[in-house]
Protein backbone atom coordinates (compact mmCIF):
# COMPACT_ATOMS: atom_id res chain seq x y z
CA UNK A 1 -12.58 -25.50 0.70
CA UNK A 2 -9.71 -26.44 -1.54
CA UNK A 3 -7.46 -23.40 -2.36
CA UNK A 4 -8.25 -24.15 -6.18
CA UNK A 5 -11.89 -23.84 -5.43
CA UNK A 6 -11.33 -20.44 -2.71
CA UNK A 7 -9.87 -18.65 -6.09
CA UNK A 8 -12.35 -19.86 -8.69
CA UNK A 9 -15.19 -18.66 -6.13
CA UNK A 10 -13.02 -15.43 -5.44
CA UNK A 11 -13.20 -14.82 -9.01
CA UNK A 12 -16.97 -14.80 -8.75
CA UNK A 13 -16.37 -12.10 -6.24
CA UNK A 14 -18.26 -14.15 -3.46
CA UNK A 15 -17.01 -12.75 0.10
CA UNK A 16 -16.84 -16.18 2.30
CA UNK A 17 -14.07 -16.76 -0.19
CA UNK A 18 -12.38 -13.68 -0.26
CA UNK A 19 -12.37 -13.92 3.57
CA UNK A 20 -11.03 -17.07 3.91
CA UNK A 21 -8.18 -16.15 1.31
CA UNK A 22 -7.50 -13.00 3.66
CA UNK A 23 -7.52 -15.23 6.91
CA UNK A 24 -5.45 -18.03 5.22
CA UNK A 25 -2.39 -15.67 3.49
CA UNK A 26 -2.67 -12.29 5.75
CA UNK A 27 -0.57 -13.16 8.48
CA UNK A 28 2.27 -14.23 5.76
CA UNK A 29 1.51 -11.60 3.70
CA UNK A 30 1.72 -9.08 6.21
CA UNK A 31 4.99 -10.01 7.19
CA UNK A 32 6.24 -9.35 4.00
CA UNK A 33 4.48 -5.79 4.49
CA UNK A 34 6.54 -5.59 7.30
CA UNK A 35 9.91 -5.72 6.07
CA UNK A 36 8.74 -2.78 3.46
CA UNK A 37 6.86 -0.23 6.00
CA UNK A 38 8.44 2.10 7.89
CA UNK A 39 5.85 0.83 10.63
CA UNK A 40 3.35 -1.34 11.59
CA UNK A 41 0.31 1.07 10.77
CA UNK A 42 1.71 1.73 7.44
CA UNK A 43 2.46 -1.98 7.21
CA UNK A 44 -1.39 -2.94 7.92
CA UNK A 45 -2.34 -0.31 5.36
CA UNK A 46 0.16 -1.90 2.48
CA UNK A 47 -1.86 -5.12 3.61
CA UNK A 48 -5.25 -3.25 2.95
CA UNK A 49 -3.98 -2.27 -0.21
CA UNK A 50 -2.57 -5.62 -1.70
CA UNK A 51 -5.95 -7.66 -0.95
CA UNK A 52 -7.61 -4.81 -2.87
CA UNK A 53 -5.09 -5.61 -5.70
CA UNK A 54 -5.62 -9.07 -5.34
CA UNK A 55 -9.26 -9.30 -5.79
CA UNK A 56 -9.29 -6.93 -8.07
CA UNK A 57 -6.85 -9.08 -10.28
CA UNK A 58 -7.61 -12.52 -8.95
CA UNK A 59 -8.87 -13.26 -12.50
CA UNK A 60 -5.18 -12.85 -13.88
CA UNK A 61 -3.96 -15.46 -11.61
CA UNK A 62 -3.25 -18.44 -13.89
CA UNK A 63 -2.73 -21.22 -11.61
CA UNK A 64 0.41 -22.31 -13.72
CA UNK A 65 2.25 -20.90 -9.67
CA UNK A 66 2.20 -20.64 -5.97
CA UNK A 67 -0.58 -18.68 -5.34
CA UNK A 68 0.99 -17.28 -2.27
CA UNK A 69 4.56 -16.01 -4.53
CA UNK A 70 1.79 -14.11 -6.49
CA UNK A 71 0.15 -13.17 -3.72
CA UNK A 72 3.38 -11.91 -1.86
CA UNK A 73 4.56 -10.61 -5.52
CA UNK A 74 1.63 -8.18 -5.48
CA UNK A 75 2.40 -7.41 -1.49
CA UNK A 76 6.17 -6.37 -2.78
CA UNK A 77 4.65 -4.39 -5.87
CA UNK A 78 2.14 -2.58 -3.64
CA UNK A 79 5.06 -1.22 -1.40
CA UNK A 80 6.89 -0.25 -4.02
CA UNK A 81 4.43 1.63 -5.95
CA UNK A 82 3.76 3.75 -2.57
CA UNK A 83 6.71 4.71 -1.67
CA UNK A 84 8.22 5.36 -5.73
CA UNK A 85 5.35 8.19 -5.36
CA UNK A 86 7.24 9.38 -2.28
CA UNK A 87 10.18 10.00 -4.64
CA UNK A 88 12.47 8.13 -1.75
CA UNK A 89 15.27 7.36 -3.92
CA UNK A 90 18.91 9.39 -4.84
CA UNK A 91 20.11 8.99 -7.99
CA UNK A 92 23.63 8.26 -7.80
CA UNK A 93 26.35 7.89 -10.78
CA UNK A 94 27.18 4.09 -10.97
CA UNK A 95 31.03 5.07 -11.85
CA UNK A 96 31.01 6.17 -8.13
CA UNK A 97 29.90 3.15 -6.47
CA UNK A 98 32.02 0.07 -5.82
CA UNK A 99 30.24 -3.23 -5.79
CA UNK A 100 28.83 -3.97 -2.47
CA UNK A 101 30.08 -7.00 -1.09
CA UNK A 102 28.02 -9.68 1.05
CA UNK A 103 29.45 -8.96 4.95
CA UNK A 104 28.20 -11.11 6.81
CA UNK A 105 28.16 -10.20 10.43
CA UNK A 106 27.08 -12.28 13.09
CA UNK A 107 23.63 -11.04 14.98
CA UNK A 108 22.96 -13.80 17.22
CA UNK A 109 22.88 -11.68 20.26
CA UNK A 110 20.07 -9.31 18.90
CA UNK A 111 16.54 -10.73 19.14
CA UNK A 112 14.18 -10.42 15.84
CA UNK A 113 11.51 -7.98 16.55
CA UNK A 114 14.54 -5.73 17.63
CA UNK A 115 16.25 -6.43 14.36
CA UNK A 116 12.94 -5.80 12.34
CA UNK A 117 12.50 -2.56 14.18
CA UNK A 118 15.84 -1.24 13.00
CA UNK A 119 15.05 -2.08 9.35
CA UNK A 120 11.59 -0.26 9.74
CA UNK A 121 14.11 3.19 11.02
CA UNK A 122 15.73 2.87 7.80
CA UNK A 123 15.41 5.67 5.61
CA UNK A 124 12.14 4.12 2.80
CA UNK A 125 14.64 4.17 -0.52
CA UNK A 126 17.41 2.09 2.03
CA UNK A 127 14.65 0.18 3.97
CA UNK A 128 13.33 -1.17 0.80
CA UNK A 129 16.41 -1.67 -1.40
CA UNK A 130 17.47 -3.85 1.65
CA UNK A 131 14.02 -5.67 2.09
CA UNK A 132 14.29 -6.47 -1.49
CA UNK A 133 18.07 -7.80 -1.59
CA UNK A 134 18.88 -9.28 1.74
CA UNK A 135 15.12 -10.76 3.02
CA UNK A 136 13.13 -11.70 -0.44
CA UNK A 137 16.58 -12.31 -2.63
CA UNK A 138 16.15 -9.96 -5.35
CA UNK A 139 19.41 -8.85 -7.79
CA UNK A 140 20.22 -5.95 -8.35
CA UNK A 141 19.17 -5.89 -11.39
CA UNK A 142 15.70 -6.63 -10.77
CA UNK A 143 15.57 -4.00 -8.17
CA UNK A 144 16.25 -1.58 -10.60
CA UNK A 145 13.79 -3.12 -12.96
CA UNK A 146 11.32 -2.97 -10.46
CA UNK A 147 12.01 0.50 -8.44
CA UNK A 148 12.72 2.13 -11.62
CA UNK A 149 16.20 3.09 -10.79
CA UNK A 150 19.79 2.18 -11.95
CA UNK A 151 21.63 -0.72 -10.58
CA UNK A 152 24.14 2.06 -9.03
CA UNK A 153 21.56 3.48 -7.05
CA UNK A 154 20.42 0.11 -6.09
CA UNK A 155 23.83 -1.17 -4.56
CA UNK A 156 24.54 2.57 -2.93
CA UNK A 157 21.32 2.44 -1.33
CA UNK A 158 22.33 -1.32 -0.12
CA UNK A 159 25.57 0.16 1.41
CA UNK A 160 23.90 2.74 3.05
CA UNK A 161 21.61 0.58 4.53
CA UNK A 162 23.83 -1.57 5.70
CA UNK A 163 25.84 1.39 7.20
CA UNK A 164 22.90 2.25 8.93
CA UNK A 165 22.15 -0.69 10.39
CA UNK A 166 25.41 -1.75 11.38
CA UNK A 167 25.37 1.82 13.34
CA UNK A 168 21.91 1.24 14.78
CA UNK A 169 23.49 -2.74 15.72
CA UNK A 170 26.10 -0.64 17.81
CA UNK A 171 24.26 1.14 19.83
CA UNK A 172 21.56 -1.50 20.46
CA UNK A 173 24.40 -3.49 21.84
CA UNK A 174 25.85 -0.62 23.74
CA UNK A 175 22.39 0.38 25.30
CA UNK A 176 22.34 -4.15 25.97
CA UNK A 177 25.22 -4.32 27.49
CA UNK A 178 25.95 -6.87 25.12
CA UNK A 179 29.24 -7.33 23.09
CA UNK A 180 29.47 -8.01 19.54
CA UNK A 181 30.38 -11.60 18.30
């Protein structure tokens, strides 16, 4: 069936659609989950809980888009609307924070599902301030917007992250034997 035609029938709430939406945009989708879940059981249940949003509100979708950006747009939302109930995030003055600056370090040495696993140990208020700005591309600005904190907190909890991770980069190569590049 045509993707137009999966969503129209979706709307109808007939299951062979729904199910061939889920088989067609789960694996992407849950990749996205991935980069927002601390781990991959809390992952599959941020999946769970975005196709529940998206039939629910499949009749919003206006086909003036990618389906899949609205799709993954809900995926993002999802995570961010469990974890702001967490209340994960420090509020920080933004007179105290410097503006965080791109370093770009290079990583070629570390393999992927390594690198993913050290974003999932994150703290959830660095994990997903990072997920949001480094992987999907988001300003500050909307991250703030969208996580209902200031732009401060947004680039603090960046720089943390990145601390983090740079620490956690460390010691993966010292455990690897491997030496940084």
């Amino acid at each position: 069936m045509v993707l137009k035609e999966l969503i129209n029938e979706c709307k109808k709430h007939n299951r062979k659609a729904q199910k061939e939406i889920y088989d067609r945009f789960s694996g992407n989708l849950f990749a996205s989950c991935l980069k927002y879940a601390p781990s991959y059981e809390e992952a599959q249940d941020v999946l769970q809980d975005t196709f529940i949003v998206i039939f629910n509100k499949i009749g919003q979708f206006k086909d003036d888009g990618s389906f899949e950006g609205w799709c993954r747009r809900i995926a993002v939302n999802t995570a961010l609307q469990r974890y702001r109930k967490k209340k994960v995030f420090n509020l920080v003055n933004e007179d105290q924070i410097k503006d965080v600056q791109d370093e770009v370090e290079e990583i070629e040495d570390i393999d992927l599902n390594s690198l993913l696993n050290m974003v999932q140990q994150l703290p959830d208020r660095y994990r997903m301030v990072f997920s949001m700005y480094v992987l999907d591309g988001y300003s500050h600005k909307e991250i703030a917007s969208m996580m209902e904190i200031t732009e401060g907190t947004s680039k603090s909890n960046l720089a943390r992250a990145r601390q983090h991770l740079k620490e956690m980069i460390n010691k993966w190569r010292i455990n690897n034997n491997c030496n940084a590049s």
